[in-house]
PDB file of N, CA and C in Angstrom:
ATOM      1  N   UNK A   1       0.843  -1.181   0.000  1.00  0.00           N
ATOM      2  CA  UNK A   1       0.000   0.000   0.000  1.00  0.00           C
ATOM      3  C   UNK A   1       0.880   1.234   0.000  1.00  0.00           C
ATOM      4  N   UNK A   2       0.614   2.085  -0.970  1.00  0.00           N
ATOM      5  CA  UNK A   2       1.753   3.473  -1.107  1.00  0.00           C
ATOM      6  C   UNK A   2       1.260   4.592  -0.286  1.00  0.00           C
ATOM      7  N   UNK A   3       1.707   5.156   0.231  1.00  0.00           N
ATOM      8  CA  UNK A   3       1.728   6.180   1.036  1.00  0.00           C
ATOM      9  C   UNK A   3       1.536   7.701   0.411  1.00  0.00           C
ATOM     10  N   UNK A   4       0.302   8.438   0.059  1.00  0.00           N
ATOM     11  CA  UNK A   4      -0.177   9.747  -0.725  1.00  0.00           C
ATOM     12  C   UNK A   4      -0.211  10.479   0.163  1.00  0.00           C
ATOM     13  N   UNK A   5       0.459  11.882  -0.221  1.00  0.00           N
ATOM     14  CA  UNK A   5       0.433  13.049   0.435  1.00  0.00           C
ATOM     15  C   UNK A   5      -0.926  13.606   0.490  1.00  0.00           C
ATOM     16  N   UNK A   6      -1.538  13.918   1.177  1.00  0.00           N
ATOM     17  CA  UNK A   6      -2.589  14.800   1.174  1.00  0.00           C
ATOM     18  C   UNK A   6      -3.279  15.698   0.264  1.00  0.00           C
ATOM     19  N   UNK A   7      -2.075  16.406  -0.031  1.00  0.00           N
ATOM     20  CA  UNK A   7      -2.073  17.333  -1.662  1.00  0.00           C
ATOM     21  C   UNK A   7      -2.275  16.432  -2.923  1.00  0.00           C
ATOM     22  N   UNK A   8      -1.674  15.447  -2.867  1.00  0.00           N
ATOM     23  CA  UNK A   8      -1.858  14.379  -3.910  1.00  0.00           C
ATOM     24  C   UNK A   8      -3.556  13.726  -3.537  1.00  0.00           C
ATOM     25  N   UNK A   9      -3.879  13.208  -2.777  1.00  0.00           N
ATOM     26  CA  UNK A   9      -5.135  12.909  -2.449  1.00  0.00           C
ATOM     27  C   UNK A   9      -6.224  13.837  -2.830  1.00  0.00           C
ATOM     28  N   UNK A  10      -5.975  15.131  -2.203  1.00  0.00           N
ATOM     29  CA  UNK A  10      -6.888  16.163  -2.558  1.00  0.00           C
ATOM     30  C   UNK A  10      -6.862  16.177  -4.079  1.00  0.00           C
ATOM     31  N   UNK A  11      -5.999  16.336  -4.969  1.00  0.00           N
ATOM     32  CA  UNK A  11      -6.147  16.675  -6.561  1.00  0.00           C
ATOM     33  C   UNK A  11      -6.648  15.473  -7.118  1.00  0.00           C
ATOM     34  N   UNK A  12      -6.294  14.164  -6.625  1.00  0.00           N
ATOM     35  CA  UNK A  12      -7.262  13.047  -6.800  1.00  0.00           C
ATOM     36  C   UNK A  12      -8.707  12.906  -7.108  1.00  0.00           C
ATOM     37  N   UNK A  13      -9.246  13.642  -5.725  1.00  0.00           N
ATOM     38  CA  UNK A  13     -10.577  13.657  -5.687  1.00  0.00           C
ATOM     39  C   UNK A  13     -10.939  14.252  -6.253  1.00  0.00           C
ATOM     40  N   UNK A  14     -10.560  16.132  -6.605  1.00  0.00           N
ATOM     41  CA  UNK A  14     -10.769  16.893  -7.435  1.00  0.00           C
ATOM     42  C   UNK A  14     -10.972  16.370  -8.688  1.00  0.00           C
ATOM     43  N   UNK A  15     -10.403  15.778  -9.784  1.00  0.00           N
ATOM     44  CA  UNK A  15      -9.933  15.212 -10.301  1.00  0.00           C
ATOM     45  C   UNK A  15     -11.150  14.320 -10.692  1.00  0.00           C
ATOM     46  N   UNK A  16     -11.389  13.681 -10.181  1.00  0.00           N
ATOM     47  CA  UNK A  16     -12.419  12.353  -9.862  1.00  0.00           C
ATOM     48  C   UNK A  16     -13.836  13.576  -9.705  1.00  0.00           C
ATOM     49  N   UNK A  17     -13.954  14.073  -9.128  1.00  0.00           N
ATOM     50  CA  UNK A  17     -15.481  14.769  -9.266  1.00  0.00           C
ATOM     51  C   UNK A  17     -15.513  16.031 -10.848  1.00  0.00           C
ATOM     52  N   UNK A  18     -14.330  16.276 -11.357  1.00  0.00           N
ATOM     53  CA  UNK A  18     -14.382  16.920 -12.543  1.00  0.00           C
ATOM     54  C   UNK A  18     -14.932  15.909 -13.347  1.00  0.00           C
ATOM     55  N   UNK A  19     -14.476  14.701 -13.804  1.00  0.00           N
ATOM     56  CA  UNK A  19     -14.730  13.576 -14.445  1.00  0.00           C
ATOM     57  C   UNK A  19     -16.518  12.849 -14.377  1.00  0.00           C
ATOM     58  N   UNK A  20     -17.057  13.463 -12.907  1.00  0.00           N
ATOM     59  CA  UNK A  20     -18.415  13.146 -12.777  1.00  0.00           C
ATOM     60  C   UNK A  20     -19.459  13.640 -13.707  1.00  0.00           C
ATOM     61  N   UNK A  21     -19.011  14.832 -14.008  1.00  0.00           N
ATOM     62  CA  UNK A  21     -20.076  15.960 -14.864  1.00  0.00           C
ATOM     63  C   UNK A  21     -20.960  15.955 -13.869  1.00  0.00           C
ATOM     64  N   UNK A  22     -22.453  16.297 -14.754  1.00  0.00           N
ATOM     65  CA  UNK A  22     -23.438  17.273 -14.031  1.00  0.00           C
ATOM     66  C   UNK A  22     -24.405  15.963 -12.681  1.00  0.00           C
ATOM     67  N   UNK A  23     -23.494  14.740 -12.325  1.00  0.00           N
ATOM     68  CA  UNK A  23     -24.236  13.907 -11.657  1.00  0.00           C
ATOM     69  C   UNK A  23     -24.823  14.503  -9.677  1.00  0.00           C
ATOM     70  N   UNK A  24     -23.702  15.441  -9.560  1.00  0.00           N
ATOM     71  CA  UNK A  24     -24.375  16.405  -8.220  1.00  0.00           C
ATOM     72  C   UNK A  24     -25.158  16.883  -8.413  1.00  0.00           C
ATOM     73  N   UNK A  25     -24.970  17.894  -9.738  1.00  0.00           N
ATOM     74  CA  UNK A  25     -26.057  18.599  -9.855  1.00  0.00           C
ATOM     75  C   UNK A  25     -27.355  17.901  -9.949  1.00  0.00           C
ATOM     76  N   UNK A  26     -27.673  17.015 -10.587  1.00  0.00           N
ATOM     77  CA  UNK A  26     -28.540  16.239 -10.906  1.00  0.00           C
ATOM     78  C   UNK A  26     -29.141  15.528  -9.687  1.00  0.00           C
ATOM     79  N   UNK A  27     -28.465  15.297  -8.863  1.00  0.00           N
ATOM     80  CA  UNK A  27     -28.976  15.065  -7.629  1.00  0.00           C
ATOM     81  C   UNK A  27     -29.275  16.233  -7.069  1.00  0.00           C
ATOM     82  N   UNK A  28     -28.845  17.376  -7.058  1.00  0.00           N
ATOM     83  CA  UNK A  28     -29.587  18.343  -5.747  1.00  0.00           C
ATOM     84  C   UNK A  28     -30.871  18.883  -6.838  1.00  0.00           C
ATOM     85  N   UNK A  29     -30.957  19.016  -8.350  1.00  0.00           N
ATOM     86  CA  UNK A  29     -31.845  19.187  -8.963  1.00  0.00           C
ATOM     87  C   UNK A  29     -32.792  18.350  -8.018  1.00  0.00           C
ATOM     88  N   UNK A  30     -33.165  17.159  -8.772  1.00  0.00           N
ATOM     89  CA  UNK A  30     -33.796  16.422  -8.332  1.00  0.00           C
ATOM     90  C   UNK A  30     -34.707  15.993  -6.457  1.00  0.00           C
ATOM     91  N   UNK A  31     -33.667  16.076  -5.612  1.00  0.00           N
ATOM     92  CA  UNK A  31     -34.057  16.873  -4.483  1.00  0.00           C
ATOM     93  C   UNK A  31     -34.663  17.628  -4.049  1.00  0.00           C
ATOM     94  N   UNK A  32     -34.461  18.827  -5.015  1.00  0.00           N
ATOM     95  CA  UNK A  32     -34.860  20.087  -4.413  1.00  0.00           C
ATOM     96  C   UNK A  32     -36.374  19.878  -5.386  1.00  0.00           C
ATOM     97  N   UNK A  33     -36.364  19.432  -6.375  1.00  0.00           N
ATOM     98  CA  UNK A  33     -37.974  19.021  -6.758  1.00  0.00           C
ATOM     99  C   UNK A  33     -38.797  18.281  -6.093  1.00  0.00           C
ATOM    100  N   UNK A  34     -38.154  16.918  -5.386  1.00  0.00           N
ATOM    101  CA  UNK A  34     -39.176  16.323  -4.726  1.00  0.00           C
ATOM    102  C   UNK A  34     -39.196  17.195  -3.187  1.00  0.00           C
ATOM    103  N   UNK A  35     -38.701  17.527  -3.222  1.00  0.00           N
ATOM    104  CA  UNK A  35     -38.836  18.008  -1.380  1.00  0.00           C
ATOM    105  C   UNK A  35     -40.056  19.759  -2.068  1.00  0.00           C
ATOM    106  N   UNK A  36     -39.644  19.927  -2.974  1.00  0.00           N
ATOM    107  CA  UNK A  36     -40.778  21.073  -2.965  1.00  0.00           C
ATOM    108  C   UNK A  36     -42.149  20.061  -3.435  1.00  0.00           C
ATOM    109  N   UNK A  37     -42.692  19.464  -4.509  1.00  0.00           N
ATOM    110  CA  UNK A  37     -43.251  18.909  -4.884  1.00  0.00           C
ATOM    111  C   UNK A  37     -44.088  18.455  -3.116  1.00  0.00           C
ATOM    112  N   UNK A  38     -43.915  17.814  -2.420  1.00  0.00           N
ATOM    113  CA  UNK A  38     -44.100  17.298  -1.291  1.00  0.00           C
ATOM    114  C   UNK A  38     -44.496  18.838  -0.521  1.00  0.00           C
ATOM    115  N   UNK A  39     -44.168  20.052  -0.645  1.00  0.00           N
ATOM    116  CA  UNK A  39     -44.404  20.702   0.270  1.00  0.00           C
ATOM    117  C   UNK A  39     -45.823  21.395  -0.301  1.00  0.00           C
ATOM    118  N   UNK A  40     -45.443  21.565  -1.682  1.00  0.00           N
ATOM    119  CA  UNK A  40     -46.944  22.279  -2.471  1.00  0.00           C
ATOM    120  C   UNK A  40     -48.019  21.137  -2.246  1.00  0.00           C
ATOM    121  N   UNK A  41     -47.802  20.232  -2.412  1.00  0.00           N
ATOM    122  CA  UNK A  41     -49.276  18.847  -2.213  1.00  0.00           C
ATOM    123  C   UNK A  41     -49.500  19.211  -0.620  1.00  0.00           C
ATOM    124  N   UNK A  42     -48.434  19.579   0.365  1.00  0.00           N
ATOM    125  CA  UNK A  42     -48.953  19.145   1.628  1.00  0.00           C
ATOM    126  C   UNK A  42     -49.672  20.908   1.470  1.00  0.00           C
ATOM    127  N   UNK A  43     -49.081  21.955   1.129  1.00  0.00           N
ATOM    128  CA  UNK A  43     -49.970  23.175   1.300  1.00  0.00           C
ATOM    129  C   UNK A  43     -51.189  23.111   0.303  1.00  0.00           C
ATOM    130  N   UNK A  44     -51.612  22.266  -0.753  1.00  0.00           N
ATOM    131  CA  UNK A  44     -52.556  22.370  -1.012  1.00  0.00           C
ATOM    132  C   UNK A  44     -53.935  21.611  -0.685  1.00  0.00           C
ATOM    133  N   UNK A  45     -53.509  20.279   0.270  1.00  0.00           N
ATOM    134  CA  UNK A  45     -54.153  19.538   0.764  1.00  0.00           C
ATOM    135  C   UNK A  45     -54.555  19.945   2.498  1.00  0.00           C
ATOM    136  N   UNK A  46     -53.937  20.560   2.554  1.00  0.00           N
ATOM    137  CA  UNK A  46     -54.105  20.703   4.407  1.00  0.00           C
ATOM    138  C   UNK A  46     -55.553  21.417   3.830  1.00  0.00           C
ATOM    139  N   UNK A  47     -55.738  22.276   3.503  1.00  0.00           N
ATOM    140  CA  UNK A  47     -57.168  22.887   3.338  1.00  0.00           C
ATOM    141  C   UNK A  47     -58.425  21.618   3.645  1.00  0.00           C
ATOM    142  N   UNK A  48     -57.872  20.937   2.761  1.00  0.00           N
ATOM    143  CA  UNK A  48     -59.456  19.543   3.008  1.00  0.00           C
ATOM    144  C   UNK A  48     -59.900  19.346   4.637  1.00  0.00           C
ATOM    145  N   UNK A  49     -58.423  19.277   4.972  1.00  0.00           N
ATOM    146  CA  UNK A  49     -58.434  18.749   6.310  1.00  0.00           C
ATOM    147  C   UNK A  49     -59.585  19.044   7.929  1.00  0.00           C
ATOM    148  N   UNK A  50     -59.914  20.185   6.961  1.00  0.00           N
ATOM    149  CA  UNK A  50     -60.840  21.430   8.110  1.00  0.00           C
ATOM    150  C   UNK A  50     -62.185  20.535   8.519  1.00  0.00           C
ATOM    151  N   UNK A  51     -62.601  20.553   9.667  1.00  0.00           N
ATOM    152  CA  UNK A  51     -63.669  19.445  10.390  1.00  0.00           C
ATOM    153  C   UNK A  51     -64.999  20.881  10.468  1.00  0.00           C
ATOM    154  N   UNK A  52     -66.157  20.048   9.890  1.00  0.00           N
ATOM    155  CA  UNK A  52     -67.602  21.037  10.352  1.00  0.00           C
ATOM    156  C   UNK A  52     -68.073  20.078  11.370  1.00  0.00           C
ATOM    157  N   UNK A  53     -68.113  20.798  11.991  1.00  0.00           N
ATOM    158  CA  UNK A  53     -68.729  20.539  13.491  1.00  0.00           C
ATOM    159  C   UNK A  53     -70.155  20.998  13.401  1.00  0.00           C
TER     160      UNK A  53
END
């Protein structure tokens, strides 16, 4: 097992997430749609929710 400097490690990874392209993005896209998606259904549904007494 070889022994990497830190600096070498770091440009590694760098390196390695340049090579990913847009797959982060694509995940926090995606995220940030379902977590809103989920918040507009819950603000448009709470209305039903109201009880006549």
């Amino acid at each position: 097992m070889e022994h990497h400097p830190a600096a070498a490690w770091l440009t590694e990874a760098a390196g390695a997430a340049q090579q990913q392209g847009a797959g982060n993005l694509l995940r926090v896209v995606l995220v940030v749609m379902i977590l809103g998606c989920v918040l507009t259904a819950w603000f448009l549904l709470r209305g039903y929710k109201r009880k006549d007494d």
